[in-house]
N, C-alpha and C. Protein backbone atom coordinates (compact mmCIF):
# COMPACT_ATOMS: atom_id res chain seq x y z
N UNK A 1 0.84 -1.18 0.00
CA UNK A 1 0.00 0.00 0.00
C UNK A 1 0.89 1.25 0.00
N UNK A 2 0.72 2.27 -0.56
CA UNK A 2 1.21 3.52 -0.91
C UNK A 2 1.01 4.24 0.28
N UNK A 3 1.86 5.18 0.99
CA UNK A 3 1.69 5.82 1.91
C UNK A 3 2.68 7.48 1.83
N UNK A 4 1.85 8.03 2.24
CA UNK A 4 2.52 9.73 2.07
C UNK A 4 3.92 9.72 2.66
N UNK A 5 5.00 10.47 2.33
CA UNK A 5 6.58 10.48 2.24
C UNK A 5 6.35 11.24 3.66
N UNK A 6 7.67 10.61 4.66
CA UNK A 6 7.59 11.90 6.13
C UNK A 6 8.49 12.76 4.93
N UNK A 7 8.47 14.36 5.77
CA UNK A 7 9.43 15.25 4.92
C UNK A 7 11.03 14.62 5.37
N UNK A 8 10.56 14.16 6.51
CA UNK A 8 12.48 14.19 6.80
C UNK A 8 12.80 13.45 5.65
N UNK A 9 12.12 12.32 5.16
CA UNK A 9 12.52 10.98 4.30
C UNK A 9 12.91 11.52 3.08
N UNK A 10 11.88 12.46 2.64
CA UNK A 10 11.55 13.10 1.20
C UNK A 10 13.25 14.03 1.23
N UNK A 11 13.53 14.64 2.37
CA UNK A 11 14.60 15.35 2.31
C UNK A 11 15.73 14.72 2.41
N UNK A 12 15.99 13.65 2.59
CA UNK A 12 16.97 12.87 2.96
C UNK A 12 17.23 12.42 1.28
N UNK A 13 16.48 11.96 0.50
CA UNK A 13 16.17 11.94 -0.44
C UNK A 13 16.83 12.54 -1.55
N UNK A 14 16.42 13.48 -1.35
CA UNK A 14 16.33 14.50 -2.14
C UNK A 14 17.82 14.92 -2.14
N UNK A 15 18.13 15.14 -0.88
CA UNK A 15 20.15 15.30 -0.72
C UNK A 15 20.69 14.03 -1.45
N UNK A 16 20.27 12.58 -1.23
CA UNK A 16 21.06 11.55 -1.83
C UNK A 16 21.23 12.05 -3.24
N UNK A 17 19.72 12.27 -3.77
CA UNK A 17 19.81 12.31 -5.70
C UNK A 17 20.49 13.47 -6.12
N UNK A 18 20.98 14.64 -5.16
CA UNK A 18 21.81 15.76 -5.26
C UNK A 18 22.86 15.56 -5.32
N UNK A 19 23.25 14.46 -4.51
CA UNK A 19 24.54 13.62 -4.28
C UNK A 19 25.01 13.03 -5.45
N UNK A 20 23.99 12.22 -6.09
CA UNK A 20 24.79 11.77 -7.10
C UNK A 20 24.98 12.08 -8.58
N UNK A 21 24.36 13.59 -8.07
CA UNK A 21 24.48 14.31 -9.49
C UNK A 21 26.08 15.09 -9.45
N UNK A 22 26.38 15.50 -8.07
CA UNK A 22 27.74 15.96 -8.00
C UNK A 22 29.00 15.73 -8.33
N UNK A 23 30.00 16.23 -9.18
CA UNK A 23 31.42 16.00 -9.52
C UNK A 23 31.91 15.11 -8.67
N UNK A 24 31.78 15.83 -7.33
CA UNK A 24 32.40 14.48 -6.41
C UNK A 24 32.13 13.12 -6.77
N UNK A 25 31.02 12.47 -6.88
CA UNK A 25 30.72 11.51 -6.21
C UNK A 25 30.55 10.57 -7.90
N UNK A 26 30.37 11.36 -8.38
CA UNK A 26 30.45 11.02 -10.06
C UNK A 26 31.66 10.93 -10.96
N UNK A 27 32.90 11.38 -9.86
CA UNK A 27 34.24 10.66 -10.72
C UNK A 27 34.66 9.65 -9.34
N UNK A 28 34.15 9.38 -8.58
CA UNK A 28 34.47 8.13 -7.76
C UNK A 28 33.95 6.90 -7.66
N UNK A 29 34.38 5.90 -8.00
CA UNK A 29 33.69 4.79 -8.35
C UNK A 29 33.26 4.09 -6.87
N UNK A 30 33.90 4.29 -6.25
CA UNK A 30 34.02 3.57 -4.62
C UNK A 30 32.46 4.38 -3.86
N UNK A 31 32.57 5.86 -4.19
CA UNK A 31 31.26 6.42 -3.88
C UNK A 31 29.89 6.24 -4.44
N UNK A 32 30.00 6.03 -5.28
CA UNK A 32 28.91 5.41 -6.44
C UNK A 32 28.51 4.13 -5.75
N UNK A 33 29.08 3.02 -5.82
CA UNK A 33 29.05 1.88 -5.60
C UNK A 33 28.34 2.23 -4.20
N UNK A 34 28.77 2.62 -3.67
CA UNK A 34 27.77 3.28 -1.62
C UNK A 34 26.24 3.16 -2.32
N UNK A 35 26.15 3.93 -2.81
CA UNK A 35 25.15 4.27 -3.09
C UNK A 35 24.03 3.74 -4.28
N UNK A 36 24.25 3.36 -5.22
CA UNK A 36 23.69 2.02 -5.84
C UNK A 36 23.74 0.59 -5.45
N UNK A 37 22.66 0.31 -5.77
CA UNK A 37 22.31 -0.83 -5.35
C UNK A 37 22.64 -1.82 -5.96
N UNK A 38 22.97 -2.93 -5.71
CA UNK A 38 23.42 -4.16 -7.14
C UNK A 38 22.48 -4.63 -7.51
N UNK A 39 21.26 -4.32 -7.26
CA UNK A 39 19.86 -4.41 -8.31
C UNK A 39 19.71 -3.40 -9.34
N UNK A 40 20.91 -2.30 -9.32
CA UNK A 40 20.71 -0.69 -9.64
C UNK A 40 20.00 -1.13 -11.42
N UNK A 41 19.18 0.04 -12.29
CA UNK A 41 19.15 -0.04 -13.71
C UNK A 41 18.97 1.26 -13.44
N UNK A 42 19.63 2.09 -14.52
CA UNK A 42 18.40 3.15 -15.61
C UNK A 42 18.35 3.00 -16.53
N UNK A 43 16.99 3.90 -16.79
CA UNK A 43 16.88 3.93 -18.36
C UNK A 43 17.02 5.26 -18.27
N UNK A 44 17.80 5.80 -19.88
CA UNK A 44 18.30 7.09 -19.77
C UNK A 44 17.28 7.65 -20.75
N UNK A 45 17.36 8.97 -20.87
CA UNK A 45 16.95 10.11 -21.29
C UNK A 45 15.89 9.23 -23.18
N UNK A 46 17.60 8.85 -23.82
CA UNK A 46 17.17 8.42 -25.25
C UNK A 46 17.23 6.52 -25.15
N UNK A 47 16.78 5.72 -23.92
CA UNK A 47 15.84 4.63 -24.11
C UNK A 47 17.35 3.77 -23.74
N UNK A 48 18.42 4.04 -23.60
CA UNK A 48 19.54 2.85 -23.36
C UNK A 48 19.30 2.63 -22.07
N UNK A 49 19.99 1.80 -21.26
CA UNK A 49 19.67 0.52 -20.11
C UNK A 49 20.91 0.63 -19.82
N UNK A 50 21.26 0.87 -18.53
CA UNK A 50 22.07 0.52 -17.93
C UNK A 50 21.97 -0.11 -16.86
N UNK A 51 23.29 -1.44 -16.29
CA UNK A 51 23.64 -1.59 -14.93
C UNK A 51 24.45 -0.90 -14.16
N UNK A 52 24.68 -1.40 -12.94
CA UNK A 52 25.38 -0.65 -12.21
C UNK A 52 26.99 -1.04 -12.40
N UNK A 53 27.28 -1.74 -13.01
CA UNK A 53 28.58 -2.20 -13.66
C UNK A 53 29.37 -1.19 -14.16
N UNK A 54 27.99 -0.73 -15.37
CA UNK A 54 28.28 0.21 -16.87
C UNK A 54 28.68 1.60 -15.84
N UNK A 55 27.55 2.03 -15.16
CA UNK A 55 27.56 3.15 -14.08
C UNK A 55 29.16 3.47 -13.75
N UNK A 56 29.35 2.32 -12.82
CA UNK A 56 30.48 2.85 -12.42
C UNK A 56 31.73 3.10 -13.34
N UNK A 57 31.33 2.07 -14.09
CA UNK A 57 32.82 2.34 -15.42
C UNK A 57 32.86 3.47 -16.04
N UNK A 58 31.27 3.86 -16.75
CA UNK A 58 31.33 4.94 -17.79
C UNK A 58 31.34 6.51 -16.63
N UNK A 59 30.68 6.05 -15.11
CA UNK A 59 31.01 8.07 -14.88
C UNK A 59 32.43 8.73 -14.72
N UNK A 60 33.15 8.03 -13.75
CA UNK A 60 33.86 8.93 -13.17
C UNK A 60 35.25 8.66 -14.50
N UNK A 61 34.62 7.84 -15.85
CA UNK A 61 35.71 8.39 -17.27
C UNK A 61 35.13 9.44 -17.38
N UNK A 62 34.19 10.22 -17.38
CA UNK A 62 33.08 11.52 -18.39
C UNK A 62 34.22 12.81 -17.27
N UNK A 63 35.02 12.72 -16.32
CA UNK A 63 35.36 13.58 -15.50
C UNK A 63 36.47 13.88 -16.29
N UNK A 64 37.50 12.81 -16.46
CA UNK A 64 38.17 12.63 -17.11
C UNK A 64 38.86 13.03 -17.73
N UNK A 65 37.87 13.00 -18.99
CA UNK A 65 37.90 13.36 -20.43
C UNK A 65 37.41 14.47 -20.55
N UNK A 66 37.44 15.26 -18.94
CA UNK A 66 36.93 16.67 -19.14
C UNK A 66 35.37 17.19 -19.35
N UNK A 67 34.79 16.45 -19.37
CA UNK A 67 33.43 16.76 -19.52
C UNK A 67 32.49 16.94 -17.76
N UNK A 68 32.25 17.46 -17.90
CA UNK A 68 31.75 18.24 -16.63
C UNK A 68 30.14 18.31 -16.74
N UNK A 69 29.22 17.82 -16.61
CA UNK A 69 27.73 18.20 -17.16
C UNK A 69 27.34 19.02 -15.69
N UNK A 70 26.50 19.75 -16.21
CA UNK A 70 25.83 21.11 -15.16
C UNK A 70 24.18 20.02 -14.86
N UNK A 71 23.83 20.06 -13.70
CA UNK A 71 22.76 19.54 -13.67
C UNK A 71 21.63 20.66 -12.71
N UNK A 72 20.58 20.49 -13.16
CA UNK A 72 19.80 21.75 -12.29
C UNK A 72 18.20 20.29 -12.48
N UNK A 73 17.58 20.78 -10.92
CA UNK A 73 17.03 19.83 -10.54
C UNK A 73 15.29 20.65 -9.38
N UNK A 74 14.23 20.15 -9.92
CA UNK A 74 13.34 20.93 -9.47
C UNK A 74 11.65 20.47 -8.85
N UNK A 75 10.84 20.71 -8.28
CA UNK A 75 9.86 20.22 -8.02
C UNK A 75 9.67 18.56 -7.74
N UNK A 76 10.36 18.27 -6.84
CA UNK A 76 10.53 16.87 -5.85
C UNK A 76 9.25 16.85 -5.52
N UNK A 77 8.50 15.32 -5.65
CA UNK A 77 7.45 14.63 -4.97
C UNK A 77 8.03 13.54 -4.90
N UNK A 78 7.48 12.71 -3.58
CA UNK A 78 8.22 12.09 -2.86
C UNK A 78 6.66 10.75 -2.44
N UNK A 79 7.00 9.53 -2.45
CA UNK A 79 5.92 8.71 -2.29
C UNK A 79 6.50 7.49 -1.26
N UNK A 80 5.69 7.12 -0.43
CA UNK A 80 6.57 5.28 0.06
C UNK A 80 5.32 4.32 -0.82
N UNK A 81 6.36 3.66 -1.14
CA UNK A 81 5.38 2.58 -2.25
C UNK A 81 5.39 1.50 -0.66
N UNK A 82 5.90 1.03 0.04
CA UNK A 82 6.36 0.56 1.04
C UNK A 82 6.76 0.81 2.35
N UNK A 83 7.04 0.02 3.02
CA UNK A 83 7.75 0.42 4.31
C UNK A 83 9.23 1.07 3.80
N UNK A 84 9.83 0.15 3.17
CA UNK A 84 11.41 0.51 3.15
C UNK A 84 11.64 0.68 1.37
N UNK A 85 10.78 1.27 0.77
CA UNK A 85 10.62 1.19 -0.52
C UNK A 85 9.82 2.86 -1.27
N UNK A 86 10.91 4.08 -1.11
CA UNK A 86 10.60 5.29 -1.94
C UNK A 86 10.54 5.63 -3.18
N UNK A 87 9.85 6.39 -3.60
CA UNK A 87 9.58 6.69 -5.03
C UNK A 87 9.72 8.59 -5.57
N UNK A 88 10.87 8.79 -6.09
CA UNK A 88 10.87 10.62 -6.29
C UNK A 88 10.62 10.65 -7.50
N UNK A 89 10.37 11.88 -8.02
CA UNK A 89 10.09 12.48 -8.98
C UNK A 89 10.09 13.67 -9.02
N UNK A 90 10.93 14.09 -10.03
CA UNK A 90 11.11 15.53 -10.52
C UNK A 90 11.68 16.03 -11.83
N UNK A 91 11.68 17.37 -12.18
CA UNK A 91 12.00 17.65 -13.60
C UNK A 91 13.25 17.91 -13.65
N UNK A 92 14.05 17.59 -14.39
CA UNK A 92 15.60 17.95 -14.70
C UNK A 92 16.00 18.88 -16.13
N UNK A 93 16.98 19.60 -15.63
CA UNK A 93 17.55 19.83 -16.99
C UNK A 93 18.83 19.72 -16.84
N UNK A 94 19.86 19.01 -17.97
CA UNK A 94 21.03 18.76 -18.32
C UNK A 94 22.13 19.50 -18.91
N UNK A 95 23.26 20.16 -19.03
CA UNK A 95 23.57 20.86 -19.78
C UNK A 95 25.38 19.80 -19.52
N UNK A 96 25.45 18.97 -21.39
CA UNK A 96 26.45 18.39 -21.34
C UNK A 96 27.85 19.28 -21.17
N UNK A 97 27.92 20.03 -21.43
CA UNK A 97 29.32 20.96 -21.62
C UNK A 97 29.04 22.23 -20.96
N UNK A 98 29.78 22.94 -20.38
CA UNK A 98 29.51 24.21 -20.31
C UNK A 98 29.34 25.29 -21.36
N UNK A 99 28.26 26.20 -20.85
CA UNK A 99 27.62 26.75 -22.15
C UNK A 99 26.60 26.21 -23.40
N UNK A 100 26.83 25.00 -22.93
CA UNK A 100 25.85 23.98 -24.16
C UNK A 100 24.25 24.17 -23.68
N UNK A 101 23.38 23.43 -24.38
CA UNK A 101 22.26 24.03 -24.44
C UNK A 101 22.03 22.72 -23.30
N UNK A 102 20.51 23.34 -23.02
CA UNK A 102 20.13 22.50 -21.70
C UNK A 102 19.13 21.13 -22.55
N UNK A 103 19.15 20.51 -21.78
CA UNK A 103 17.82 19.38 -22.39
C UNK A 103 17.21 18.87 -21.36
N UNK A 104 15.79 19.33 -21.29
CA UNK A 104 15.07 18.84 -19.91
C UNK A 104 14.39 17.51 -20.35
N UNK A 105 13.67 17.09 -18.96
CA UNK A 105 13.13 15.75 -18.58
C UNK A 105 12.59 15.64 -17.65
N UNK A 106 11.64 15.15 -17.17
CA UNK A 106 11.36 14.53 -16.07
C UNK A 106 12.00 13.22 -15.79
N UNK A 107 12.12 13.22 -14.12
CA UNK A 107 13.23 11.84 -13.53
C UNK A 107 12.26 11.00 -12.60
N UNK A 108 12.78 9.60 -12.64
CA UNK A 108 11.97 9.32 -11.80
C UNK A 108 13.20 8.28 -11.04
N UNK A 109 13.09 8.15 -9.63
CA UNK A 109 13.88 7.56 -8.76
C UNK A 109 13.23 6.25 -8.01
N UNK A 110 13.92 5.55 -8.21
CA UNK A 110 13.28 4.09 -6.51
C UNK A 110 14.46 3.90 -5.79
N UNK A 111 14.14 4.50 -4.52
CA UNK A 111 15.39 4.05 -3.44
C UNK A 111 14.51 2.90 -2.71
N UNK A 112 15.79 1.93 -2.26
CA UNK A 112 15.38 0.80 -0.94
C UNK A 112 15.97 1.40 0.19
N UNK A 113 15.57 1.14 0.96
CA UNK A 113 16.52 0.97 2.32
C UNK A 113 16.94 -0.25 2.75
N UNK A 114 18.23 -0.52 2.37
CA UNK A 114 18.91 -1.80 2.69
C UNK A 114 18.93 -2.44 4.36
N UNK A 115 19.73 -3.33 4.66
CA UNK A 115 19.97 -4.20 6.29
C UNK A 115 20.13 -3.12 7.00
N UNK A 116 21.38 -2.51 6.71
CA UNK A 116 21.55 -1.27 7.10
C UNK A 116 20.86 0.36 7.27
N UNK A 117 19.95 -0.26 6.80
CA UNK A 117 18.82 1.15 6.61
C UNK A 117 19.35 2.52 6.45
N UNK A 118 20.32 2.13 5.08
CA UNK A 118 21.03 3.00 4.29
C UNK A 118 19.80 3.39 3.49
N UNK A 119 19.52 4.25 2.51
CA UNK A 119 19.06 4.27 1.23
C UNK A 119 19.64 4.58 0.20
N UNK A 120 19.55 3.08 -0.98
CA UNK A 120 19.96 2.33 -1.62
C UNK A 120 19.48 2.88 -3.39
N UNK A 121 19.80 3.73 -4.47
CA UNK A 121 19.12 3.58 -5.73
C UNK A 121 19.10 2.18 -5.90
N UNK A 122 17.96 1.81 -6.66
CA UNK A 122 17.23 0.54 -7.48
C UNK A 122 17.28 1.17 -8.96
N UNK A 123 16.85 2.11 -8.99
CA UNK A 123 16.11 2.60 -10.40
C UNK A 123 15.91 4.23 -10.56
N UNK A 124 16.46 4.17 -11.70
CA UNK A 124 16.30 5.47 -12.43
C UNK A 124 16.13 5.83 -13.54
N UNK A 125 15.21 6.73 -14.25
CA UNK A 125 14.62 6.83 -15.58
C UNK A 125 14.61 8.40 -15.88
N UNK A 126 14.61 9.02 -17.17
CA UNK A 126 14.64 10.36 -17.43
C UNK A 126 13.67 10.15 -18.91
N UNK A 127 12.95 11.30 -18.67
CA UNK A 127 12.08 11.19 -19.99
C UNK A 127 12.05 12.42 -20.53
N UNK A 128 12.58 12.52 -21.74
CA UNK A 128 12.70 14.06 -22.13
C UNK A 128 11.31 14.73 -22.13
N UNK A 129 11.28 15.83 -21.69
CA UNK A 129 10.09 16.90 -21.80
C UNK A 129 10.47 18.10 -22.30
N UNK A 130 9.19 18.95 -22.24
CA UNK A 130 9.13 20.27 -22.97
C UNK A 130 10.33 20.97 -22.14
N UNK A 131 11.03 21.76 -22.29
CA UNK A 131 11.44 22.84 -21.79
C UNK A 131 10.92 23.59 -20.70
N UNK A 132 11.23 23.71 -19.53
CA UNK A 132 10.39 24.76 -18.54
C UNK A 132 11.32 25.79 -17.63
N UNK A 133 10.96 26.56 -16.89
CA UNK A 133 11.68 27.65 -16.61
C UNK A 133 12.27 26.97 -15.45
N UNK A 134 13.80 27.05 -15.04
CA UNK A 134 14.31 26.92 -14.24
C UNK A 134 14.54 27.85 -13.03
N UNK A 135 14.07 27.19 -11.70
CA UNK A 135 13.92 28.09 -10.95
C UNK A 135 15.33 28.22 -9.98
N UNK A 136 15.29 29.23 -8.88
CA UNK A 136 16.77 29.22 -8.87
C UNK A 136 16.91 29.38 -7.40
């Protein structure tokens, strides 16, 4: 049964998926791995599939090779599908390079809370959408 998000949860949340949008934590493979789950998938923006294998291999090369993506992130709703089982959602926009143009989406997140009653990504999806004003 579906039950309304406490805010602390929703905010706790909400810092993790901030987390792993950050430089930090996105050229470290050891930090990544914290934080995905070995059930981890997304599906990205244009329909490819990833594991958490690919994850860790392909981010913290994109640092690398110099590429830096700007991420801006907005209007969080927050659900428990479960006891130990969250669901976020919000709109994103991407900007691969600096100065490059943005490309929005809506995101959608499933964290677990593992033994440890860590919270764990399962799943993540981006679906391109219209363009909308970024708030600041």
């Amino acid at each position: 049964m579906m039950s309304k998000i406490k805010a602390q949860t929703l905010a706790q949340l909400i810092e993790l998926e901030r987390t792993l949008m950050s430089e930090e934590v996105r050229s470290n493979a050891s930090r990544l791995n914290e934080l995905l789950d070995e059930r981890f998938i997304e599906v990205s923006a244009d329909g490819r599939r990833f594991d958490k294998d690919n994850v860790l291999a392909r981010l913290p090369k994109e640092q690398a090779k110099g590429r830096k993506p700007t991420f801006h992130n907005q209007d969080f709703e927050g659900r428990m599908l479960c006891a130990d089982v969250a669901q976020l959602s919000y709109r994103g926009a991407l900007r691969r390079i600096k100065g490059g143009q943005w490309h929005y989406s809506v995101r959608m997140s499933i964290w677990c809370l593992n033994s440890n009653q860590d919270w764990r990504l399962v799943y993540h999806q981006g679906t391109p959408c219209e363009a909308f004003q970024l708030s600041r």
